[in-house]
PDB file of N, CA and C in Angstrom:
ATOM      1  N   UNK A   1     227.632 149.546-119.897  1.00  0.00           N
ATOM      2  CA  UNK A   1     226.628 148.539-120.173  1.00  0.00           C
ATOM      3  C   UNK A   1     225.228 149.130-120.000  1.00  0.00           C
ATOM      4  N   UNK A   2     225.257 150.119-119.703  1.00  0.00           N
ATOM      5  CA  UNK A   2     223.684 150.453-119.004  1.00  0.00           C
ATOM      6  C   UNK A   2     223.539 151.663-120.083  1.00  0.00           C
ATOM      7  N   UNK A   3     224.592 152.300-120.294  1.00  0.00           N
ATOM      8  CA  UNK A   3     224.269 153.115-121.312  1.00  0.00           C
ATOM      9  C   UNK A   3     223.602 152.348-122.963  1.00  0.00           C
ATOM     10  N   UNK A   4     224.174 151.258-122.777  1.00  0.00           N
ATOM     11  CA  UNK A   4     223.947 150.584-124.271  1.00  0.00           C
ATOM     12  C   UNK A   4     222.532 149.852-123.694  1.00  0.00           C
ATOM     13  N   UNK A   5     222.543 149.498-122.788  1.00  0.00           N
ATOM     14  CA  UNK A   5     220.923 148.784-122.567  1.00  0.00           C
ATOM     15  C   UNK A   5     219.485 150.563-122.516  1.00  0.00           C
ATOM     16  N   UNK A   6     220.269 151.140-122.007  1.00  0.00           N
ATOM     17  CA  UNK A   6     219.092 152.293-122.431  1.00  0.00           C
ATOM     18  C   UNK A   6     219.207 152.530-124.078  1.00  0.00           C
ATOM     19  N   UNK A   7     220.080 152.763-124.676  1.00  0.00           N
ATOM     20  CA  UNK A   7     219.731 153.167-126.320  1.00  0.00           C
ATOM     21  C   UNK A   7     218.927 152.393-126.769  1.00  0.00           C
ATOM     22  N   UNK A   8     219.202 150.532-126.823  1.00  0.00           N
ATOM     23  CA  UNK A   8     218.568 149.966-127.075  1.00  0.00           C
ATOM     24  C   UNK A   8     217.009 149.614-126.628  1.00  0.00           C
ATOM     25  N   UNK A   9     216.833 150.513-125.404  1.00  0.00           N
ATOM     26  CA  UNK A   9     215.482 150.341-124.932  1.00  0.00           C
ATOM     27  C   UNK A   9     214.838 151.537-125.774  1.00  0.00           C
ATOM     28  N   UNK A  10     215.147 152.922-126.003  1.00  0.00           N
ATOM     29  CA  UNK A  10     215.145 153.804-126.798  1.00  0.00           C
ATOM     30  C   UNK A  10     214.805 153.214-128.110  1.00  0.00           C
ATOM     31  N   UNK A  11     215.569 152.692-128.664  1.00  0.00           N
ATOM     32  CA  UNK A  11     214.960 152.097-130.263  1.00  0.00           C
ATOM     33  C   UNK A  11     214.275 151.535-130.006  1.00  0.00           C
ATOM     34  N   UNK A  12     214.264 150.427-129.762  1.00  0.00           N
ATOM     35  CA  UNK A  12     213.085 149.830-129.583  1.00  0.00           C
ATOM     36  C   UNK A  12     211.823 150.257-129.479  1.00  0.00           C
ATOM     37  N   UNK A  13     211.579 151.424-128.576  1.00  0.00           N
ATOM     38  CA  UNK A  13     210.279 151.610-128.141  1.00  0.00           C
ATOM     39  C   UNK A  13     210.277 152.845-129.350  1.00  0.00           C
ATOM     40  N   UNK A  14     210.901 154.389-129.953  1.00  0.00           N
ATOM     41  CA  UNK A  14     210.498 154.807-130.160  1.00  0.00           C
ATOM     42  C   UNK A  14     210.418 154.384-131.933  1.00  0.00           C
ATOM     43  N   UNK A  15     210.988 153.246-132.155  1.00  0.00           N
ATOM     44  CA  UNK A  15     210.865 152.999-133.419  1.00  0.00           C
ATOM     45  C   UNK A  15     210.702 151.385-133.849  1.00  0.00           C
ATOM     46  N   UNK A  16     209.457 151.087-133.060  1.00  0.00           N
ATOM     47  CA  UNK A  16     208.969 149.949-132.769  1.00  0.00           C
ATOM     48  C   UNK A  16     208.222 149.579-134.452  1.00  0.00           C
ATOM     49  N   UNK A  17     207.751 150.628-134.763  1.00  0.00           N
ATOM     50  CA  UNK A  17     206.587 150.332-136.096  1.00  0.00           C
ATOM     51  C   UNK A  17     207.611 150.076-137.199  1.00  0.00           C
ATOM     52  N   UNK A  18     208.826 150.534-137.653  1.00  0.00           N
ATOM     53  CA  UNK A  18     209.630 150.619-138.264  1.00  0.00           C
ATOM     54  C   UNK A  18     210.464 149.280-138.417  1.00  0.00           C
ATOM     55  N   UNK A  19     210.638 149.083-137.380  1.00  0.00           N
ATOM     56  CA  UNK A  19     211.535 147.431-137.602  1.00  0.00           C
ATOM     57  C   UNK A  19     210.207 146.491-137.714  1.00  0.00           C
ATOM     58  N   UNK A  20     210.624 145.064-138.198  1.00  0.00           N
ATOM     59  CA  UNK A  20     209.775 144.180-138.206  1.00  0.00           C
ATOM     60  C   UNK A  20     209.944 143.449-136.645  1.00  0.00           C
ATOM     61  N   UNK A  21     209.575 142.454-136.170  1.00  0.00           N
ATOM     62  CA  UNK A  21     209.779 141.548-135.260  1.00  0.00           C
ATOM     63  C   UNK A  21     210.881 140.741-135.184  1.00  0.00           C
ATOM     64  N   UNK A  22     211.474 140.404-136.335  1.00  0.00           N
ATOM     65  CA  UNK A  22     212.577 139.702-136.928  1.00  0.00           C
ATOM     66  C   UNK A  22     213.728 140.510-136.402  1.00  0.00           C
ATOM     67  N   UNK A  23     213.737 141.621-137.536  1.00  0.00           N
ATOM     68  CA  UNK A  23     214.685 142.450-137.000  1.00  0.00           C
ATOM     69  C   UNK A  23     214.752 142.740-135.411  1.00  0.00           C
ATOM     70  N   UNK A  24     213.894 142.728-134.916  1.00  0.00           N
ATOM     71  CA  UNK A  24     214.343 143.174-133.538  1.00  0.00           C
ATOM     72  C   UNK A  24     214.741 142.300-132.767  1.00  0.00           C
ATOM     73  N   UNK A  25     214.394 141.052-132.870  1.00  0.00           N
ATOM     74  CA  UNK A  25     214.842 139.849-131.878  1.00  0.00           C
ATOM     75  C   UNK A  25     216.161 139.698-132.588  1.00  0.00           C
ATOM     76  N   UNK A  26     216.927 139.735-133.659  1.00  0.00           N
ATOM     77  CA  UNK A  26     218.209 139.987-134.119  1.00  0.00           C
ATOM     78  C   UNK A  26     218.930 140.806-133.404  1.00  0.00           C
ATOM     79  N   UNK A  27     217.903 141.903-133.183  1.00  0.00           N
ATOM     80  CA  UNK A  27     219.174 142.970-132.836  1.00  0.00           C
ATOM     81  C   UNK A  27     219.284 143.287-131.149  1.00  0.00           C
ATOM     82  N   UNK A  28     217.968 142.454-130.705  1.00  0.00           N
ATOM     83  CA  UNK A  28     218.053 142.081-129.106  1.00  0.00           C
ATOM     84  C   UNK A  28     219.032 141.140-128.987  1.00  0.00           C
ATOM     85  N   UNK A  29     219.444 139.980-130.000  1.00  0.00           N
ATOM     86  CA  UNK A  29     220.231 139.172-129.736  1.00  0.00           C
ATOM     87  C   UNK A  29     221.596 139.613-129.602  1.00  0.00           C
ATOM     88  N   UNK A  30     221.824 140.790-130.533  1.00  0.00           N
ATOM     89  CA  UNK A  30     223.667 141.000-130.547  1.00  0.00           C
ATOM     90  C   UNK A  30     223.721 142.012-129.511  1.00  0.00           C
ATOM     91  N   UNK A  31     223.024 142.467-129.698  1.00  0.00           N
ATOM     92  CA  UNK A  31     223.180 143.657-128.078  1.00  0.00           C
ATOM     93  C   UNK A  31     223.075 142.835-126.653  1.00  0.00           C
ATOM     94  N   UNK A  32     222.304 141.871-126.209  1.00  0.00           N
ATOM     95  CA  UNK A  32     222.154 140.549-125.612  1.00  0.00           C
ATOM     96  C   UNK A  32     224.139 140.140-124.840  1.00  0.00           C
ATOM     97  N   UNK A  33     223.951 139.544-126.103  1.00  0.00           N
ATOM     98  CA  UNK A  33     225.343 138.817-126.786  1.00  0.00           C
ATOM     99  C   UNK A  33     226.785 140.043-126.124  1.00  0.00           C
ATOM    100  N   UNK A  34     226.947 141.435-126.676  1.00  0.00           N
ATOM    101  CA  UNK A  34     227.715 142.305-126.242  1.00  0.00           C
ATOM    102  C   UNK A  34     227.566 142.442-124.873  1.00  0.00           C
ATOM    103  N   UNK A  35     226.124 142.420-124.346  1.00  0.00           N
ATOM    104  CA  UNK A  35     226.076 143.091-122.589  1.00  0.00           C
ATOM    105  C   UNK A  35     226.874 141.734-122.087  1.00  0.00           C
ATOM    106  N   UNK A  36     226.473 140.428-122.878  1.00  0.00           N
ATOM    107  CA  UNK A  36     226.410 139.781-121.756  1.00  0.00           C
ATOM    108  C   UNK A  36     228.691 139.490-122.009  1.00  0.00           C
ATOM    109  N   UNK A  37     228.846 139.995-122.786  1.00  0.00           N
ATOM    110  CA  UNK A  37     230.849 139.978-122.793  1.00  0.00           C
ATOM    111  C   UNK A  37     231.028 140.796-121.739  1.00  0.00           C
ATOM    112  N   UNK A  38     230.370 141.867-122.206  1.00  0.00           N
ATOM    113  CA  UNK A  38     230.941 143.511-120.817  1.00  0.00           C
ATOM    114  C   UNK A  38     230.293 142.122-119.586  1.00  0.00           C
ATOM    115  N   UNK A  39     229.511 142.195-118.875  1.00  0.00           N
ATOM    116  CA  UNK A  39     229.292 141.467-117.820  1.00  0.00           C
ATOM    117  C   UNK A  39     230.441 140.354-117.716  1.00  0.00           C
ATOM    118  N   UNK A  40     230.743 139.346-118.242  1.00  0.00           N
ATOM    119  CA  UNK A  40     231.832 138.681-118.077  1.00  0.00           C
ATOM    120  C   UNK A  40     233.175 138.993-117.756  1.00  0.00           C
ATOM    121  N   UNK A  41     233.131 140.318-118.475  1.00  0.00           N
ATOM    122  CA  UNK A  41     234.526 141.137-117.749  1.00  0.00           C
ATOM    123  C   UNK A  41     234.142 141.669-117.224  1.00  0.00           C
ATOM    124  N   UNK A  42     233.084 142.426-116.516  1.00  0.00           N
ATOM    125  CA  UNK A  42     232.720 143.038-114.967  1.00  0.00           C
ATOM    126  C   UNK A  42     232.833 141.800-114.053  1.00  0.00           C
ATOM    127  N   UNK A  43     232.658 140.641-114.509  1.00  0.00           N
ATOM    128  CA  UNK A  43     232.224 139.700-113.204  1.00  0.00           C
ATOM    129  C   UNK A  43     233.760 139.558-112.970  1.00  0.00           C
ATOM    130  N   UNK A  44     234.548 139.380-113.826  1.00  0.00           N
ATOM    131  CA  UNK A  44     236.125 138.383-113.540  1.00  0.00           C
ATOM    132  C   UNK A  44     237.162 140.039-112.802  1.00  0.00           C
ATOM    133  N   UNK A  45     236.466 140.874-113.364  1.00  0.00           N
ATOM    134  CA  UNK A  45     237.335 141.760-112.671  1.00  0.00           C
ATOM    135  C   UNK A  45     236.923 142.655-110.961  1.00  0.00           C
ATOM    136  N   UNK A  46     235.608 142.767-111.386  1.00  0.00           N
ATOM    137  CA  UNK A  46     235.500 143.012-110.069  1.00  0.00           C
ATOM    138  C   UNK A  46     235.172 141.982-108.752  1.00  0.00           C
ATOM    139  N   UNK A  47     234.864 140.507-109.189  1.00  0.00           N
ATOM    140  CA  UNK A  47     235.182 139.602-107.899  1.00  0.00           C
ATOM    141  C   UNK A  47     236.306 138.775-108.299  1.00  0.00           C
ATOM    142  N   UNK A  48     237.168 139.102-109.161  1.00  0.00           N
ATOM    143  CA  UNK A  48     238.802 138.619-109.035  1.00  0.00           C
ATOM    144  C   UNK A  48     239.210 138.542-107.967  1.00  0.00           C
ATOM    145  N   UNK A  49     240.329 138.301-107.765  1.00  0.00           N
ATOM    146  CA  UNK A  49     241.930 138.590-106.763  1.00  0.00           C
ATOM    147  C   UNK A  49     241.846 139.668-106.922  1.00  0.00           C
ATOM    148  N   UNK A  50     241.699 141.213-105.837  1.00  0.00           N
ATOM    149  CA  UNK A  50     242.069 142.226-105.636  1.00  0.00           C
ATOM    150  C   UNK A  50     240.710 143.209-106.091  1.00  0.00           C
ATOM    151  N   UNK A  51     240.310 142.543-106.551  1.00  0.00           N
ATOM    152  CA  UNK A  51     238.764 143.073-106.915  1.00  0.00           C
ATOM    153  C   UNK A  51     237.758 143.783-105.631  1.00  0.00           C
ATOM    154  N   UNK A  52     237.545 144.476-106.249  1.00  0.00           N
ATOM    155  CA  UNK A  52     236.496 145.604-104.730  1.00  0.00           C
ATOM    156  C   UNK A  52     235.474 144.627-104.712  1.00  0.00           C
ATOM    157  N   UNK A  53     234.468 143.735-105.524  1.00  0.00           N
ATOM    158  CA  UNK A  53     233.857 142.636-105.377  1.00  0.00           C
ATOM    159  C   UNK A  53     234.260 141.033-104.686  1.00  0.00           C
ATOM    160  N   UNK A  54     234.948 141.013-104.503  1.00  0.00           N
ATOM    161  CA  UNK A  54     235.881 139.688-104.043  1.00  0.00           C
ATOM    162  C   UNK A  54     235.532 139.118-103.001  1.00  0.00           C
ATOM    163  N   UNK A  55     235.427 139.718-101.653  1.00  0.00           N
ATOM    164  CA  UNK A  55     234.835 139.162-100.581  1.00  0.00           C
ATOM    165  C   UNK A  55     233.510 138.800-101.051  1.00  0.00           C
ATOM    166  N   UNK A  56     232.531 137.840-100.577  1.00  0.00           N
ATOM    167  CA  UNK A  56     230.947 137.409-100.821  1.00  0.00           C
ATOM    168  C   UNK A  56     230.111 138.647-100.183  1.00  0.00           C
ATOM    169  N   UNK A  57     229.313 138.865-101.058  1.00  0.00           N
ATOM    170  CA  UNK A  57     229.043 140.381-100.069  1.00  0.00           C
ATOM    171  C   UNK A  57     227.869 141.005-101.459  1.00  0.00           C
ATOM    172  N   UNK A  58     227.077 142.003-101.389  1.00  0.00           N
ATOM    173  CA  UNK A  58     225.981 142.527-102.194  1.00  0.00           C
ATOM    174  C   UNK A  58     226.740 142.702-103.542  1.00  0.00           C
ATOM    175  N   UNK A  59     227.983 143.487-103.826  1.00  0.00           N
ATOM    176  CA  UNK A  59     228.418 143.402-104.951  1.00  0.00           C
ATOM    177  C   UNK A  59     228.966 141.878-105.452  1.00  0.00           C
ATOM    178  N   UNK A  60     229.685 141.100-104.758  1.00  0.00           N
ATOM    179  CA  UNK A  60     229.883 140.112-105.253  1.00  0.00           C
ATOM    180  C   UNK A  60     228.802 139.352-106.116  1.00  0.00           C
ATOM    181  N   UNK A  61     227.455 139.157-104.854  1.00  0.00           N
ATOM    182  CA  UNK A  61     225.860 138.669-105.827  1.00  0.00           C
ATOM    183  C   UNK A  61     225.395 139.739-107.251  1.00  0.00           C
ATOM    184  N   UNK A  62     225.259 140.641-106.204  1.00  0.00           N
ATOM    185  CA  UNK A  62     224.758 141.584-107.940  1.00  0.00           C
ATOM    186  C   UNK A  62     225.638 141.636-109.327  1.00  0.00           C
ATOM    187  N   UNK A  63     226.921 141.667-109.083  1.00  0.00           N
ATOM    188  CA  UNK A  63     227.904 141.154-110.737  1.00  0.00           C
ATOM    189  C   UNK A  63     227.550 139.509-110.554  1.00  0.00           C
ATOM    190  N   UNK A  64     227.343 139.162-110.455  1.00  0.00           N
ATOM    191  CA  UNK A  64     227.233 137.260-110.461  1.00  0.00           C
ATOM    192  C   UNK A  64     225.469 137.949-111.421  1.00  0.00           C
ATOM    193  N   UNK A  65     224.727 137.870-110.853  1.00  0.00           N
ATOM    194  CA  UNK A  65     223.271 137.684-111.025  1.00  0.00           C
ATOM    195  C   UNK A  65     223.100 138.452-112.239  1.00  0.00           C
ATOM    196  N   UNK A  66     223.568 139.634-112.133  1.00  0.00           N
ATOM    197  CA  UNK A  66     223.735 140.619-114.159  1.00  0.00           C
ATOM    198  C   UNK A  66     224.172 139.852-114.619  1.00  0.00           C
ATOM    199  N   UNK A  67     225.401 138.832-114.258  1.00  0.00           N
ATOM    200  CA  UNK A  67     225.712 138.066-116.069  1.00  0.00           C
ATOM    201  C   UNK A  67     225.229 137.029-116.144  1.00  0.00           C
ATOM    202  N   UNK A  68     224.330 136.309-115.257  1.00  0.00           N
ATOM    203  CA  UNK A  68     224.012 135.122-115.042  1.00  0.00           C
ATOM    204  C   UNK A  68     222.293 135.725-115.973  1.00  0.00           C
ATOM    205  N   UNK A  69     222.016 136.831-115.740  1.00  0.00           N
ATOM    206  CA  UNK A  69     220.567 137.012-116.066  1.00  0.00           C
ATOM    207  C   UNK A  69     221.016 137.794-117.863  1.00  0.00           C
ATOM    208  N   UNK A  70     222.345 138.020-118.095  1.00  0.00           N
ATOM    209  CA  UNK A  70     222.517 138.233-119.458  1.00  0.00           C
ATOM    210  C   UNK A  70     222.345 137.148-120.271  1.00  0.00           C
ATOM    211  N   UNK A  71     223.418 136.146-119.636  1.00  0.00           N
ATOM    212  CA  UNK A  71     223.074 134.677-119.899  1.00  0.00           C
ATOM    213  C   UNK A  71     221.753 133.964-120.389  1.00  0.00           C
ATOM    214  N   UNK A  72     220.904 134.188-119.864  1.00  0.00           N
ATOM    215  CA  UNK A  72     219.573 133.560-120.232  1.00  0.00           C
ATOM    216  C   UNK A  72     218.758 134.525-120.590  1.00  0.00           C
ATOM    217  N   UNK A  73     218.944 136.100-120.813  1.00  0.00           N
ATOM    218  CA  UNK A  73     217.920 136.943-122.254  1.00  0.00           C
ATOM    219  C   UNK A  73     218.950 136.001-123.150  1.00  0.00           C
ATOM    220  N   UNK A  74     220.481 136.048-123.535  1.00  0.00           N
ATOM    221  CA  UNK A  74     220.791 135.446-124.810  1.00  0.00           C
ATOM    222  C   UNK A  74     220.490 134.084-124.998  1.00  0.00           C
ATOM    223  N   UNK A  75     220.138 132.732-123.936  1.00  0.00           N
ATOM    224  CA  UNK A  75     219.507 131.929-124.581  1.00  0.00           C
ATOM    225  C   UNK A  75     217.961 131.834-125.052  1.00  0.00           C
ATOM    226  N   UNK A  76     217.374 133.074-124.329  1.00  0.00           N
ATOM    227  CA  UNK A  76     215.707 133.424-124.976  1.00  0.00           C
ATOM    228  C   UNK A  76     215.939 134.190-126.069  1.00  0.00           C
ATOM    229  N   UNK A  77     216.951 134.582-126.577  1.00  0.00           N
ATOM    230  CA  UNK A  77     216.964 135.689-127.723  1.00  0.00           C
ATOM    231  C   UNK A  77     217.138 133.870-129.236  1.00  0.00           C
ATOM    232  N   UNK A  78     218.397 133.238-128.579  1.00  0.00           N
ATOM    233  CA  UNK A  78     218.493 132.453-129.281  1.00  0.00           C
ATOM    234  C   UNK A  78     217.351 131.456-129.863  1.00  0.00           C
ATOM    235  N   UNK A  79     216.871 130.763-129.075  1.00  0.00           N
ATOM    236  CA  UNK A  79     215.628 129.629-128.565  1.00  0.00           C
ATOM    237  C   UNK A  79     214.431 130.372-129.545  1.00  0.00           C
ATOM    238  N   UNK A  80     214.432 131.613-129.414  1.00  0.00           N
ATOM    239  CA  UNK A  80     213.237 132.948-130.835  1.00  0.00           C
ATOM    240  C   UNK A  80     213.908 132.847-132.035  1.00  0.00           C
ATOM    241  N   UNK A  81     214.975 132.976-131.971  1.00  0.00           N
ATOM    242  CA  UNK A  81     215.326 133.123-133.328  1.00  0.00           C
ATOM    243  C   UNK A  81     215.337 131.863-134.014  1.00  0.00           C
ATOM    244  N   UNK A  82     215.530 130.506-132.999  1.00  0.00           N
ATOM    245  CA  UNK A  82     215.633 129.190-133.626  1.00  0.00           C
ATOM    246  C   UNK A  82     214.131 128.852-134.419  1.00  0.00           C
ATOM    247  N   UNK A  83     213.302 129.405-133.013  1.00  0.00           N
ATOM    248  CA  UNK A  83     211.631 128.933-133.681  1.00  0.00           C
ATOM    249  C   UNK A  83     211.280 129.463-134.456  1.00  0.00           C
ATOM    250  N   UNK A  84     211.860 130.684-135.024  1.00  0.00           N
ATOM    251  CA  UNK A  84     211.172 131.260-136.071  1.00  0.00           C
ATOM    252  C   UNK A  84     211.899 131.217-137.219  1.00  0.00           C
ATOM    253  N   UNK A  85     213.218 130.402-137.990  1.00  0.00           N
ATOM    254  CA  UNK A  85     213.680 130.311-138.522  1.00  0.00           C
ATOM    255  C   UNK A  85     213.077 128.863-138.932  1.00  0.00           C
ATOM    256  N   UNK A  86     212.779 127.577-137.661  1.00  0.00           N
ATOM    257  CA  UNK A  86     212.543 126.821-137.962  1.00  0.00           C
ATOM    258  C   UNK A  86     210.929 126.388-138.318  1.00  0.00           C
ATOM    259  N   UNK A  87     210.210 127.767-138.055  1.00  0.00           N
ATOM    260  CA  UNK A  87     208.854 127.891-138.347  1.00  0.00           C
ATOM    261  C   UNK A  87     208.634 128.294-139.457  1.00  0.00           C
ATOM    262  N   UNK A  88     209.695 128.917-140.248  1.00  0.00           N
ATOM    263  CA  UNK A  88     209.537 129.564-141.284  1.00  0.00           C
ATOM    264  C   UNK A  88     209.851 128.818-142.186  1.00  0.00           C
ATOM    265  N   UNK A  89     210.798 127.737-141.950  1.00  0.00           N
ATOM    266  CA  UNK A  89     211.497 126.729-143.345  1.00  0.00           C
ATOM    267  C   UNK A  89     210.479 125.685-143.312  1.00  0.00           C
ATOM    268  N   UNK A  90     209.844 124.761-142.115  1.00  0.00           N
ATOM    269  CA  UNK A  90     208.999 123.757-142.343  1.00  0.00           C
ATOM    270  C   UNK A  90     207.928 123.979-142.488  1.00  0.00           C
ATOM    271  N   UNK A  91     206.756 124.692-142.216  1.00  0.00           N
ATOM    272  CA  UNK A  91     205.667 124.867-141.863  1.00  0.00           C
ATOM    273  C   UNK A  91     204.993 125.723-143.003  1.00  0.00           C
ATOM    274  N   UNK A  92     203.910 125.750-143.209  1.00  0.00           N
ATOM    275  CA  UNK A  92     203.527 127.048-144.071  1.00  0.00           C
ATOM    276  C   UNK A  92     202.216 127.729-143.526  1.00  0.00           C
ATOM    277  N   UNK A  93     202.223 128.804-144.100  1.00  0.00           N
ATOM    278  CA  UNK A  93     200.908 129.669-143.376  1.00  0.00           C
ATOM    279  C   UNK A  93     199.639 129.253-143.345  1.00  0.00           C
ATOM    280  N   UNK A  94     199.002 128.700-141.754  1.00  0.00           N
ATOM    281  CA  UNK A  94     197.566 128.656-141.868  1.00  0.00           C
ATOM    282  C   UNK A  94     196.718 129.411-141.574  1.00  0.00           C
ATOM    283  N   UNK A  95     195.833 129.347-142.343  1.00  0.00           N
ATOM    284  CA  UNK A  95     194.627 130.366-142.076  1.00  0.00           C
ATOM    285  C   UNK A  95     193.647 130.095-141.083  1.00  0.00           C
ATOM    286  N   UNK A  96     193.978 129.118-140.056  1.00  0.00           N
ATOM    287  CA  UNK A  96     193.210 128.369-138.730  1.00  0.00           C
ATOM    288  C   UNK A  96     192.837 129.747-137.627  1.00  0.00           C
ATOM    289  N   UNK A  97     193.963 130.593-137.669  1.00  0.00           N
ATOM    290  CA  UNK A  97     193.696 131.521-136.894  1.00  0.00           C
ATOM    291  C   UNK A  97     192.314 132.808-137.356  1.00  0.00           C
ATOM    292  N   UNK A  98     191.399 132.695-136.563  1.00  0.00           N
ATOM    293  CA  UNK A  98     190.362 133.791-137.211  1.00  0.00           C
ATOM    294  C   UNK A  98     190.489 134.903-137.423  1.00  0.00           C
ATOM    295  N   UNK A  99     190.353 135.738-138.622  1.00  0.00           N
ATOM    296  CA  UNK A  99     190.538 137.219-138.125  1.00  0.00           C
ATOM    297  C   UNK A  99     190.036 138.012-136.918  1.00  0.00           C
ATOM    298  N   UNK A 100     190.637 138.779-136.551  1.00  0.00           N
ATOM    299  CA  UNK A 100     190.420 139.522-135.338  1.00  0.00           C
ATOM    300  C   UNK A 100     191.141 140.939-135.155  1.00  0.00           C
ATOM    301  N   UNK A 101     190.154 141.983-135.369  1.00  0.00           N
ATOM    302  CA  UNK A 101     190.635 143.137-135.746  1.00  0.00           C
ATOM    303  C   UNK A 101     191.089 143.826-134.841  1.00  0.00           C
ATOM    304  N   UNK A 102     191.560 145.436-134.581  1.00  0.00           N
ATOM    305  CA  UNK A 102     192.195 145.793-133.678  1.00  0.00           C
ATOM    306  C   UNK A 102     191.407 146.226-132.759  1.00  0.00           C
ATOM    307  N   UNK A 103     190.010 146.552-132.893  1.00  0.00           N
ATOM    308  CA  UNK A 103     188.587 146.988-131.867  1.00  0.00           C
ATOM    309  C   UNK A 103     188.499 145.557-131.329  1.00  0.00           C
ATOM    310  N   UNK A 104     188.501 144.420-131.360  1.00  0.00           N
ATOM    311  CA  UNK A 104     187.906 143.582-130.975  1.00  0.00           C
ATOM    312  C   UNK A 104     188.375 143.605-129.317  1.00  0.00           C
ATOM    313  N   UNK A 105     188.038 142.873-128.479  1.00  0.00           N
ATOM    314  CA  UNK A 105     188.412 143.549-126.850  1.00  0.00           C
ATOM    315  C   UNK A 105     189.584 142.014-126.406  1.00  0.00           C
ATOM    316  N   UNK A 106     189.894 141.622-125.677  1.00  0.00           N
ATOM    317  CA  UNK A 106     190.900 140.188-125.592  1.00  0.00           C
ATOM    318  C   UNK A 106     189.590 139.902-124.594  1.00  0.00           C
ATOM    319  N   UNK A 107     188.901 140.350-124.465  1.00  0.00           N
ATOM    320  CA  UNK A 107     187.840 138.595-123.750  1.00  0.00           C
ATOM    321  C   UNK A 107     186.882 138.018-125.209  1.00  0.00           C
ATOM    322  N   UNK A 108     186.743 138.757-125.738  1.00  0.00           N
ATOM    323  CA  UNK A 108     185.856 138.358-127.394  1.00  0.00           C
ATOM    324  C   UNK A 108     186.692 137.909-127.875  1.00  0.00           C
ATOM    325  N   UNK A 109     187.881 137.781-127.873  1.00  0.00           N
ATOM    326  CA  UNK A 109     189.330 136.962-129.200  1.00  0.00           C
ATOM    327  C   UNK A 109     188.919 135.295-128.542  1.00  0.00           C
ATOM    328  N   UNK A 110     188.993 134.740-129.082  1.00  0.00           N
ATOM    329  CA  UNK A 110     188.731 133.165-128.850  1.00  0.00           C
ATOM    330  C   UNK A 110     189.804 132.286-128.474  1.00  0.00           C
ATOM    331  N   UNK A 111     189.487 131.585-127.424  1.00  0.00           N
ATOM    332  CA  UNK A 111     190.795 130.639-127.072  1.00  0.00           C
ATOM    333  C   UNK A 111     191.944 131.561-126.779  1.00  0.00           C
ATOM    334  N   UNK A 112     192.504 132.869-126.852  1.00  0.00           N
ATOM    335  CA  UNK A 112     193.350 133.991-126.214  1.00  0.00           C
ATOM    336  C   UNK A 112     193.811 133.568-125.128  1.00  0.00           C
ATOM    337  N   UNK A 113     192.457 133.308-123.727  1.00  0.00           N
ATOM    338  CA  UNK A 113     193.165 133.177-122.637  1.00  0.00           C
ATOM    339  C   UNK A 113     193.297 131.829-122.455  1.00  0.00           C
ATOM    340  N   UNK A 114     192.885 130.507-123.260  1.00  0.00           N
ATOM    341  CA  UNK A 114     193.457 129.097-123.085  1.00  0.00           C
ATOM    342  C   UNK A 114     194.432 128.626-123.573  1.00  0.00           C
ATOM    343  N   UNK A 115     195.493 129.683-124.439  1.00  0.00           N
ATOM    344  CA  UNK A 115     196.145 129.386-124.834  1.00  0.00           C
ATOM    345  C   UNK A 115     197.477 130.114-124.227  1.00  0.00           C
ATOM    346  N   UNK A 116     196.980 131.148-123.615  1.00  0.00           N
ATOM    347  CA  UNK A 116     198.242 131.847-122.528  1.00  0.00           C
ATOM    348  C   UNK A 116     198.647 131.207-121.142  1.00  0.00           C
ATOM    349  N   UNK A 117     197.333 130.202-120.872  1.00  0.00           N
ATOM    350  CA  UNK A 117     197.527 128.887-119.760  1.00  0.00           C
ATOM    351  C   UNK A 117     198.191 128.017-120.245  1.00  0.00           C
TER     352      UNK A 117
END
């Protein structure tokens, strides 16, 4: 699992310009989606019956808390992909937002920080 969460941190970062945004929250989602199966069978096997996790104890929490925290990147992967599917079919492009080029600094961008509150 950790090997597949580093590749995917690997693409991501070194071929960030290349995918769109779309694509990547797609492909955060199925990789998401896969960690969070492997975690489900790490959790049932190692705090099973006979499981080296089994007693309540640091491994027992840490496999609980990895699939519990796989769990909710895949409902934030989902919840993105919903808004932007459903942003994309109802809504259409406004031009409300001002241009703002890539020199401009984030205290000169307008409304930036009232809208991150």
């Amino acid at each position: 699992a950790g090997l597949v969460a580093l590749c995917r941190i690997l693409i991501t970062v070194c071929c960030q310009t290349y995918f769109t945004r779309r694509l990547r929250v797609h492909v955060e989602m199925v990789v998401s989606f896969f960690l969070m199966l492997l975690f489900g069978v790490a959790v049932a096997t190692i705090t099973g019956i006979g499981g080296p996790g089994q007693s309540v104890g640091d491994m027992f929490y840490a496999t609980w808390l990895t699939f519990l925290v796989t769990i909710g990147v895949v409902i934030v992967c989902y919840t993105e992909i919903s808004k932007e599917e459903d942003g994309a079919v109802h809504s259409k492009p406004s031009n409300s937002e001002p241009h703002i080029d890539a020199q401009t600094s984030i205290l000169e961008k307008p409304g930036i920080i009232s809208r991150a509150l």
